[in-house]
N, C-alpha and C. Protein backbone atom coordinates (compact mmCIF):
# COMPACT_ATOMS: atom_id res chain seq x y z
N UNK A 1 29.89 129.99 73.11
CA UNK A 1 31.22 129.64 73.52
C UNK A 1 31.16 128.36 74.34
N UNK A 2 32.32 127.09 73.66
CA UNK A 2 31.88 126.25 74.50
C UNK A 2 32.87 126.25 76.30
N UNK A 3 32.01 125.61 76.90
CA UNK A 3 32.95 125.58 78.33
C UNK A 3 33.88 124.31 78.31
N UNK A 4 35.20 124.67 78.20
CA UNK A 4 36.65 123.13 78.38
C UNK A 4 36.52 122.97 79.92
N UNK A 5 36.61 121.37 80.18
CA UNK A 5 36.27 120.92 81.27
C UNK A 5 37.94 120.48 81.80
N UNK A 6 38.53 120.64 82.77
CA UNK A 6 39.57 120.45 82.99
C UNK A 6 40.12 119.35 83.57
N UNK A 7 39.28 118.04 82.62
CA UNK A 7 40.09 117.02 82.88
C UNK A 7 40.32 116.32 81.59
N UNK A 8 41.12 115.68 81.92
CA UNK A 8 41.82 114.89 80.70
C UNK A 8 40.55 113.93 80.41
N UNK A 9 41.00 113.81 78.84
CA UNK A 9 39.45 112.64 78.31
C UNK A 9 40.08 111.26 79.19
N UNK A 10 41.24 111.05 79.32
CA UNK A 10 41.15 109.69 80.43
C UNK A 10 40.70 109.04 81.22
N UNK A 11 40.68 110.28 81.89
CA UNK A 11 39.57 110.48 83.09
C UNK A 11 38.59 110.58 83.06
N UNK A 12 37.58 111.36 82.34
CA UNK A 12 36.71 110.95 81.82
C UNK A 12 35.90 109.56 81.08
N UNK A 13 36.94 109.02 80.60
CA UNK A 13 36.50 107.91 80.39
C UNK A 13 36.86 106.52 81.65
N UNK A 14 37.38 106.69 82.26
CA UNK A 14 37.68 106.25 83.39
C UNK A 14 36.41 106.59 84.07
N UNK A 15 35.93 107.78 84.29
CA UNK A 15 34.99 107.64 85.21
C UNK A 15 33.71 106.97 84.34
N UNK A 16 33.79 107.17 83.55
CA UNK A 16 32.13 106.19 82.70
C UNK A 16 32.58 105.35 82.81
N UNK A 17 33.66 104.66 82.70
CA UNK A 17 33.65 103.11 82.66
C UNK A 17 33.55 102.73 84.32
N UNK A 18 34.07 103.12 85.40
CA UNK A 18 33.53 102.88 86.58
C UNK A 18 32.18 103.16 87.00
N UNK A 19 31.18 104.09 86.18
CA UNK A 19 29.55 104.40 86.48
C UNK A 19 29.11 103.03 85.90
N UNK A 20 29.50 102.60 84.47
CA UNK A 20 28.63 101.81 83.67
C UNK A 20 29.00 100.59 84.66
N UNK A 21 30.63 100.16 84.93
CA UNK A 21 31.05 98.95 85.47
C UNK A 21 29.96 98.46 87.11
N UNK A 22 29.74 99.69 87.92
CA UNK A 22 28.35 99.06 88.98
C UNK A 22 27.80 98.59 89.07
N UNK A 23 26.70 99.03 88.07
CA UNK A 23 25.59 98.30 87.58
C UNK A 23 25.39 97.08 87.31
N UNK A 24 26.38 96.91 85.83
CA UNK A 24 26.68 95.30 85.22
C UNK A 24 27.29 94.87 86.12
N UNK A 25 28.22 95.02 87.28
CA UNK A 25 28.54 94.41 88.75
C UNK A 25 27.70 93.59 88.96
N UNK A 26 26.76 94.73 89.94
CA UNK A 26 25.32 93.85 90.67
C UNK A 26 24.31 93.45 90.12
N UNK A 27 24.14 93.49 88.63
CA UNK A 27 23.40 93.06 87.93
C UNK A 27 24.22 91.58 87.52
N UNK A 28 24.94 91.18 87.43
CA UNK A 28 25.39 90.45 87.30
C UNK A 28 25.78 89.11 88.73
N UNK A 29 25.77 89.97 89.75
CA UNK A 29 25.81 89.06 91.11
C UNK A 29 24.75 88.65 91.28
N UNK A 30 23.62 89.45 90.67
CA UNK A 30 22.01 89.25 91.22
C UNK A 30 21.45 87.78 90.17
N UNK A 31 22.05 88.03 88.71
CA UNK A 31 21.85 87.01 88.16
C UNK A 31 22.71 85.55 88.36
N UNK A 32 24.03 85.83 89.00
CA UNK A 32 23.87 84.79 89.52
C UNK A 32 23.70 83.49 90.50
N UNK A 33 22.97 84.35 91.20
CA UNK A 33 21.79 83.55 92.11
C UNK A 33 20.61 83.71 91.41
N UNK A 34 19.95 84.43 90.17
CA UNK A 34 18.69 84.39 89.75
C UNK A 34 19.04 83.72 88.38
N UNK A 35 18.20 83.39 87.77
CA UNK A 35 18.41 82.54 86.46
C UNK A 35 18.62 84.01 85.20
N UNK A 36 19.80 83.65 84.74
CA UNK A 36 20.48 84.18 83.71
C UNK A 36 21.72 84.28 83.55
N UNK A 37 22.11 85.22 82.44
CA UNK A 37 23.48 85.06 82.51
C UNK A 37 24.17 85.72 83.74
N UNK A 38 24.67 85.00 84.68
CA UNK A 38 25.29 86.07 86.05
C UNK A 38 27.07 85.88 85.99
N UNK A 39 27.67 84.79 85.74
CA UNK A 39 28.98 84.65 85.74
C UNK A 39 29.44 85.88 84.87
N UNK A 40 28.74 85.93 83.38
CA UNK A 40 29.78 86.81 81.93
C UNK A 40 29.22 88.15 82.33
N UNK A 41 28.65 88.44 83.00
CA UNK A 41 27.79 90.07 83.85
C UNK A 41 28.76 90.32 84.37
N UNK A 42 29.08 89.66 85.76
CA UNK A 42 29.62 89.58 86.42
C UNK A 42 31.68 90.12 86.04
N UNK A 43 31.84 89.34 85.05
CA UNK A 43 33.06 89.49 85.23
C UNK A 43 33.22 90.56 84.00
N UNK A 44 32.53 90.94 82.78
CA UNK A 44 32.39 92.11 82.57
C UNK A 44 32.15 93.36 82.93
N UNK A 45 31.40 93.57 84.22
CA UNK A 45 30.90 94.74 85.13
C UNK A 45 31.94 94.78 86.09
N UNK A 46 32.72 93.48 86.59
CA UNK A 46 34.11 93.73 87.14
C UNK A 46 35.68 94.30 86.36
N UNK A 47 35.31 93.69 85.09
CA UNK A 47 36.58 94.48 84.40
C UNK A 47 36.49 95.91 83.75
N UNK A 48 35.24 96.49 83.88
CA UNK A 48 35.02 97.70 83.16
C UNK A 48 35.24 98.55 84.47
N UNK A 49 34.90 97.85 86.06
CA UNK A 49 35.34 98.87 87.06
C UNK A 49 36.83 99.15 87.57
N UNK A 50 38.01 98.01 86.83
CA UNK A 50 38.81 97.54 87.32
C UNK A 50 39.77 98.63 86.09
N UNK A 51 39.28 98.73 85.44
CA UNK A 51 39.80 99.72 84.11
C UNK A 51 39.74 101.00 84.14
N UNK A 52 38.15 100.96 84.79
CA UNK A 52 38.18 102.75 84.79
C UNK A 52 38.64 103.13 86.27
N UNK A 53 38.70 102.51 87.20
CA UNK A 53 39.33 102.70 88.70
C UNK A 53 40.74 102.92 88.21
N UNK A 54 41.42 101.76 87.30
CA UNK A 54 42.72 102.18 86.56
C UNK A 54 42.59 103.43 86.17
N UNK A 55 42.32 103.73 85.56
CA UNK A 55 42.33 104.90 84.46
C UNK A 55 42.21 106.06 85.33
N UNK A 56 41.42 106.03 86.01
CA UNK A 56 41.31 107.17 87.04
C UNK A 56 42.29 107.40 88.34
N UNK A 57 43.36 106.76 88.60
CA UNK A 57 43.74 106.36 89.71
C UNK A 57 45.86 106.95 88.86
N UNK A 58 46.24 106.47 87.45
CA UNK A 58 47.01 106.85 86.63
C UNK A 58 46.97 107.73 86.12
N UNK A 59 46.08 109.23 86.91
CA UNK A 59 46.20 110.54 85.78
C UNK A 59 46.65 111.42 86.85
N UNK A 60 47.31 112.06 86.32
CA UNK A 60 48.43 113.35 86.92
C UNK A 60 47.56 113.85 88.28
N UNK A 61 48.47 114.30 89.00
CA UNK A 61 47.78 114.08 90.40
C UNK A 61 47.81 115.91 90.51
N UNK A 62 47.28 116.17 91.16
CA UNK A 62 47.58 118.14 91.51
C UNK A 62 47.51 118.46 92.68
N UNK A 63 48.56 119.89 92.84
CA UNK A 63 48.69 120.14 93.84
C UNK A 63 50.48 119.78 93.96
């Protein structure tokens, strides 16, 4: 029997896209002060946190 998790897939995906968005963050700040790509890191690891912070922040509130 499987176990239903009681959140909306929104949210869920909201929260992976704010885990994955960290990373490529500071991986991306780090590159650019270190040689690589750090600007397109950077503002990809910022819009994937800026989406799923959205996403998570627009789902039905309780209580």
């Amino acid at each position: 029997m499987r176990r239903r998790l009681n959140m909306p897939s929104d949210r869920r995906i909201g929260k992976s896209l704010t885990v994955l968005g960290l990373p490529v963050s500071l991986a991306g700040a780090a590159f650019y002060v270190l040689p690589g790509p750090g600007f397109p890191l950077l503002v990809i690891g910022l819009s994937f946190l800026a989406t799923g912070l959205a996403m998570i922040a627009s789902g039905p509130r309780r209580g």
